[in-house]
C-alpha atoms as a PDB file:
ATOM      1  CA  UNK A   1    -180.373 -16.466  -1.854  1.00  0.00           C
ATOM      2  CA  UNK A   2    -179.719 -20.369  -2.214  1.00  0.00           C
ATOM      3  CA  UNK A   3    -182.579 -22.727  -3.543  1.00  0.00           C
ATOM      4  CA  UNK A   4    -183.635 -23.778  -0.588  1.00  0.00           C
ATOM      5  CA  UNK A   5    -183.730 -20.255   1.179  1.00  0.00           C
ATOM      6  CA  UNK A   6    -185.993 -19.152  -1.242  1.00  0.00           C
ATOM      7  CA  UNK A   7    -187.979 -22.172  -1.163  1.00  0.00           C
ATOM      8  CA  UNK A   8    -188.476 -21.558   2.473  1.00  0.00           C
ATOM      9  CA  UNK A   9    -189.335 -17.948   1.427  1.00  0.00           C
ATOM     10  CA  UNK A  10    -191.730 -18.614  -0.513  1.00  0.00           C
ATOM     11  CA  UNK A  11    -193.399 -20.768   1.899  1.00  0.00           C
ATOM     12  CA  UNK A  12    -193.500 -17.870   4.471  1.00  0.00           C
ATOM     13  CA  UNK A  13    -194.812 -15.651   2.111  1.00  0.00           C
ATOM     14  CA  UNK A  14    -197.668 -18.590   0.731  1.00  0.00           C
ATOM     15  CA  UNK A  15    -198.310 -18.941   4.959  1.00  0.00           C
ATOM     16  CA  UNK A  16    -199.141 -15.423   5.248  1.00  0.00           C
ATOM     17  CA  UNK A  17    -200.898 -14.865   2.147  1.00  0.00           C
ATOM     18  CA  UNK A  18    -203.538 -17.992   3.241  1.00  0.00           C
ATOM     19  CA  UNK A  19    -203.708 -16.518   7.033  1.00  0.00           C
ATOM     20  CA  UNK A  20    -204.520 -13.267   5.117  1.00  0.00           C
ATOM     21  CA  UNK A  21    -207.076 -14.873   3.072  1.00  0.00           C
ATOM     22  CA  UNK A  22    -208.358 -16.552   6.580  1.00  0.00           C
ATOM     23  CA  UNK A  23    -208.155 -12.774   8.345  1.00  0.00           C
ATOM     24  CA  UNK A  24    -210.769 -11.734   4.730  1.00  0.00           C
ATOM     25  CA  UNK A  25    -213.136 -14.539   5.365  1.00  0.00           C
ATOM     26  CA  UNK A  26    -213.754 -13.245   9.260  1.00  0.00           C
ATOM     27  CA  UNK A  27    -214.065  -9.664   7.902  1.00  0.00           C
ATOM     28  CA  UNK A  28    -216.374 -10.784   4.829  1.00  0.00           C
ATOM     29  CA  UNK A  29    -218.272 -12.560   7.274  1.00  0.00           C
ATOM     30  CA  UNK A  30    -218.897  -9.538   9.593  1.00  0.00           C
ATOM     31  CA  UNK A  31    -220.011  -7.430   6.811  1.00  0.00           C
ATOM     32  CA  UNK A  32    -216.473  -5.622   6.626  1.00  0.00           C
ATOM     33  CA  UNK A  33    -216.497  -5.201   3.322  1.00  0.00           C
ATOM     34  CA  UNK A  34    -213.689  -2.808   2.573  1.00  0.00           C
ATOM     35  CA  UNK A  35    -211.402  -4.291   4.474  1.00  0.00           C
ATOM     36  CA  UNK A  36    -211.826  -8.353   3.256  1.00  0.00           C
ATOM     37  CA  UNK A  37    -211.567  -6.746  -0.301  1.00  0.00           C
ATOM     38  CA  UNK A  38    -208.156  -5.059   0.713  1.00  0.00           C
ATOM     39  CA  UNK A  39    -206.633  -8.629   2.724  1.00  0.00           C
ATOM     40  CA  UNK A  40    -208.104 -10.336  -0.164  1.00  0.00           C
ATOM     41  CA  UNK A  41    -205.967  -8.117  -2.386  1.00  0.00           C
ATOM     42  CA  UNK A  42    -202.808  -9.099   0.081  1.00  0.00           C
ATOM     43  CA  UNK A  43    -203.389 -12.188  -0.186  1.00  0.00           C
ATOM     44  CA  UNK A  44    -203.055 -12.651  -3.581  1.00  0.00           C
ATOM     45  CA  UNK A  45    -200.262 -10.233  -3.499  1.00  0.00           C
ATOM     46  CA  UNK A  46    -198.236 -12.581  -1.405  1.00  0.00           C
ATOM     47  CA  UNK A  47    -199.012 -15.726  -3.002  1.00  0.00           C
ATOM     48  CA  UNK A  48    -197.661 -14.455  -6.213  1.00  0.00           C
ATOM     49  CA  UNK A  49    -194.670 -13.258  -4.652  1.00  0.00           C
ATOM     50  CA  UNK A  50    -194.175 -16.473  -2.995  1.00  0.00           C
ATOM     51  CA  UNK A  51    -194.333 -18.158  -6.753  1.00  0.00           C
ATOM     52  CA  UNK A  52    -191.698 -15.273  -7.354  1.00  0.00           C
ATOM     53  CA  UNK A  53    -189.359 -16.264  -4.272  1.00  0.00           C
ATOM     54  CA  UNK A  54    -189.506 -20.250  -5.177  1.00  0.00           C
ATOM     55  CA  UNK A  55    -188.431 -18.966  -9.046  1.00  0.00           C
ATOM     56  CA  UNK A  56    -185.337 -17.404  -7.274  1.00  0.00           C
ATOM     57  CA  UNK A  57    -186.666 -13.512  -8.388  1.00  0.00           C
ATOM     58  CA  UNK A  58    -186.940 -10.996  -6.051  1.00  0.00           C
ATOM     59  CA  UNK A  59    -190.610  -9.184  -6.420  1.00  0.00           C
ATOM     60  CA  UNK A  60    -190.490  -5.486  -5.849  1.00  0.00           C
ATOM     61  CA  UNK A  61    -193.738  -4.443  -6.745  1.00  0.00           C
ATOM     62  CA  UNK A  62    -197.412  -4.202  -5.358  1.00  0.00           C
ATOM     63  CA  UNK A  63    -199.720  -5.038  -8.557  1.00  0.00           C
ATOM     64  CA  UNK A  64    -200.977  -8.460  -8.257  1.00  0.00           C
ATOM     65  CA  UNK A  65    -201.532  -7.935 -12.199  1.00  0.00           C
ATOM     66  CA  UNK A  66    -197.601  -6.435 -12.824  1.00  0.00           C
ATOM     67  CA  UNK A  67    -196.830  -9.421 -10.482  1.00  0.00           C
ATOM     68  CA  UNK A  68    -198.371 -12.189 -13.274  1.00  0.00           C
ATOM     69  CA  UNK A  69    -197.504 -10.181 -15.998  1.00  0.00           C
ATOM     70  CA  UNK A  70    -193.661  -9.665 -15.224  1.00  0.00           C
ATOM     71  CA  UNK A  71    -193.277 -13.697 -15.042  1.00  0.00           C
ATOM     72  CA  UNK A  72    -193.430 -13.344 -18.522  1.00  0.00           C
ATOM     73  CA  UNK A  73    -189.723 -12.113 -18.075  1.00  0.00           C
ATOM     74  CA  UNK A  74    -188.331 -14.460 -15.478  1.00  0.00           C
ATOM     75  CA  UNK A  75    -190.167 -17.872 -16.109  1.00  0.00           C
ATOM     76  CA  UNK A  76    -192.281 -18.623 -19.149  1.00  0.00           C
ATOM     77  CA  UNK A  77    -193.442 -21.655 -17.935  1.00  0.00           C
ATOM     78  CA  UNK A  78    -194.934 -20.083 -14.577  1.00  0.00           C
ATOM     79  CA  UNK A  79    -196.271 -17.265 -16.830  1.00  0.00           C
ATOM     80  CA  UNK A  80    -198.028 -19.759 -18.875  1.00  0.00           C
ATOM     81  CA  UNK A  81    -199.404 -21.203 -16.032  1.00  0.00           C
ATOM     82  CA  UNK A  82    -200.619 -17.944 -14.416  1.00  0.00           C
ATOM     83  CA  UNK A  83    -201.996 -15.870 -17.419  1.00  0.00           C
ATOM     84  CA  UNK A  84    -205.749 -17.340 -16.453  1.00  0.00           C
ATOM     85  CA  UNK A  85    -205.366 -15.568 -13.928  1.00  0.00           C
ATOM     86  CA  UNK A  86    -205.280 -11.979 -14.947  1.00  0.00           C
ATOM     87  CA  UNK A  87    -208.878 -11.143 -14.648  1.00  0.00           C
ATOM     88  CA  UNK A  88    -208.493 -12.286 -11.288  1.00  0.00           C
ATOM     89  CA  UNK A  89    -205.450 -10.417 -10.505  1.00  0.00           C
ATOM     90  CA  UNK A  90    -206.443  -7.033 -12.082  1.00  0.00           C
ATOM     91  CA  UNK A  91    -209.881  -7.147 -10.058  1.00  0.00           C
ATOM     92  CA  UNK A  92    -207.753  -7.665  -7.085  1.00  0.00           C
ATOM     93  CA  UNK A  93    -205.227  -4.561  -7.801  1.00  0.00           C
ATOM     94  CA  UNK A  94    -208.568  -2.299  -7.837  1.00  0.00           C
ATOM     95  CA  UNK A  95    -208.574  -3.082  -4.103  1.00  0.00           C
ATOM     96  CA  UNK A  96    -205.399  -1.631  -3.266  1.00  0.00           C
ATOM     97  CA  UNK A  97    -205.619   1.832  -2.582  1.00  0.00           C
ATOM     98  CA  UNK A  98    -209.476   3.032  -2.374  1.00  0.00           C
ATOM     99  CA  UNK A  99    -210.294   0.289   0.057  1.00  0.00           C
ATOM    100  CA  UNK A 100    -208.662   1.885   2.889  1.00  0.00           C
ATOM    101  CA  UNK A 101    -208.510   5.729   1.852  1.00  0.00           C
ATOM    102  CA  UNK A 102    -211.643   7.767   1.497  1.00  0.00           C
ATOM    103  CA  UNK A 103    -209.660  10.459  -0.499  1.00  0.00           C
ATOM    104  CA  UNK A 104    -209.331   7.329  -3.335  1.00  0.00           C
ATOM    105  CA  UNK A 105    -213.161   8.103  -3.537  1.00  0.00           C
ATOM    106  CA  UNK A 106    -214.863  10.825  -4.795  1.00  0.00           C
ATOM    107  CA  UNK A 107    -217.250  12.449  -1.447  1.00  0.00           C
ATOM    108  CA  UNK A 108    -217.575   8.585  -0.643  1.00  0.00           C
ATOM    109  CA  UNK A 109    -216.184   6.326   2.138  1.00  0.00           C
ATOM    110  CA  UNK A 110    -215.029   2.692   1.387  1.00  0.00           C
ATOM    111  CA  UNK A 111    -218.139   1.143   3.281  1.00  0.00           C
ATOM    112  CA  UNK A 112    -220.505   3.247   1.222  1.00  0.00           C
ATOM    113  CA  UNK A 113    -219.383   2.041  -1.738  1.00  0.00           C
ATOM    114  CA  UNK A 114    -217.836  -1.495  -1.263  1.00  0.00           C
ATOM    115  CA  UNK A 115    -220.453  -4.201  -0.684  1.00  0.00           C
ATOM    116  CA  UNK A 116    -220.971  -8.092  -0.579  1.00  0.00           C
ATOM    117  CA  UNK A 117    -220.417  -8.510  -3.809  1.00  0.00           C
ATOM    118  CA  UNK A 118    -217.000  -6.955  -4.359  1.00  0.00           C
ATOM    119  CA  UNK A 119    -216.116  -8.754  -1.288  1.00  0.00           C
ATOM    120  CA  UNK A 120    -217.422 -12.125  -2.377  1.00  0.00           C
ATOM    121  CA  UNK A 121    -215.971 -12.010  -5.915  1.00  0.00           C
ATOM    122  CA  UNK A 122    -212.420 -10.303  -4.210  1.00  0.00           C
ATOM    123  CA  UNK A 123    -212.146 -13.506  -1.857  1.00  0.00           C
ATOM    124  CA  UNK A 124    -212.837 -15.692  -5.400  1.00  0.00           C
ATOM    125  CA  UNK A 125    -210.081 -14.014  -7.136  1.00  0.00           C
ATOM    126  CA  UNK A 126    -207.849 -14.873  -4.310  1.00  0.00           C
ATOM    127  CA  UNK A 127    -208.947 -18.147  -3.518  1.00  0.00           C
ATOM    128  CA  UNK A 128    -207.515 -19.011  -7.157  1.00  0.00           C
ATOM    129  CA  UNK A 129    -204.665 -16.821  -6.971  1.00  0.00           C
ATOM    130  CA  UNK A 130    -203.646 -18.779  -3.955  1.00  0.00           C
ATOM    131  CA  UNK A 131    -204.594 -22.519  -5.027  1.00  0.00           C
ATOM    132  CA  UNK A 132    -202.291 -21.637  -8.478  1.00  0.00           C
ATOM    133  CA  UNK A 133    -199.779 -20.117  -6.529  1.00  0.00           C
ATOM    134  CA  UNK A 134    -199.500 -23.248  -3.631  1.00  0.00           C
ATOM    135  CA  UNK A 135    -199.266 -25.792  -6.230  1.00  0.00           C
ATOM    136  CA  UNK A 136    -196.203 -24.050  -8.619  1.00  0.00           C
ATOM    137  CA  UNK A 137    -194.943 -23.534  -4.868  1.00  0.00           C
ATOM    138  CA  UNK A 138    -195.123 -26.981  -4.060  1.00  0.00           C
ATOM    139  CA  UNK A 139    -193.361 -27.879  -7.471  1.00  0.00           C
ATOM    140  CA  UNK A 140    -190.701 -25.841  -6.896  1.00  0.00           C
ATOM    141  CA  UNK A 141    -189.848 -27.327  -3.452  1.00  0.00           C
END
């Protein structure tokens, strides 16, 4: 891809991940609390990649944590930047799978045993993810 295709990549991927983080807040807000953990997990997902697109890298992966750490190996200076963030990105990846699938729960469902407060500190994570990831964006471009 050219610069400014990825550039504009990254951008679509930034869009989404803030509509996600838009689609968590009405979920969060409706006691969903499952599902704004997993879209809060997307979100920073796709803001990451988008800071992956604008570095001209193609991101093939799902971990918001692998995501961060693997900058290390494509742009130290966006690694630098990002490392804060890996408590926030590793609380994220627990989102990923057990969220949606009660067999990623022992004799549990997802609403039984995500609340309010994995929600709550799920939409934090991302909220910082995101903000990080708009401004190295924004650099880029």
């Amino acid at each position: 891809m050219s610069a400014e295709k990825n550039i504009s990549e990254a951008r679509r991927w930034l869009k989404t991940a803030e509509d996600d983080l838009e689609a968590a807040l009405v979920l969060f807000e409706n006691s969903k609390f499952p599902y704004a953990c997993f879209l809060a997990q997307q979100a920073g997902e796709k803001a990451l990649k988008a800071v992956w697109y604008a570095a001209d890298a193609d991101p093939w992966c799902h971990s918001v944590l692998k995501l961060v750490n693997d900058l290390e190996e494509i742009d130290l200076k966006l690694y630098a930047r990002l490392r804060p963030l890996k408590k926030s990105a590793g609380l994220l990846d627990k989102f990923y799978i057990p969220t949606r699938y009660p067999n990623g729960l022992p004799d549990l469902t997802p609403a039984e045993v995500y609340n309010v407060e994995d929600a709550a500190s799920g939409l934090d994570a991302a909220r910082k993810i995101i903000s990080a990831s708009r401004e190295l964006t924004e650099e880029a471009g």
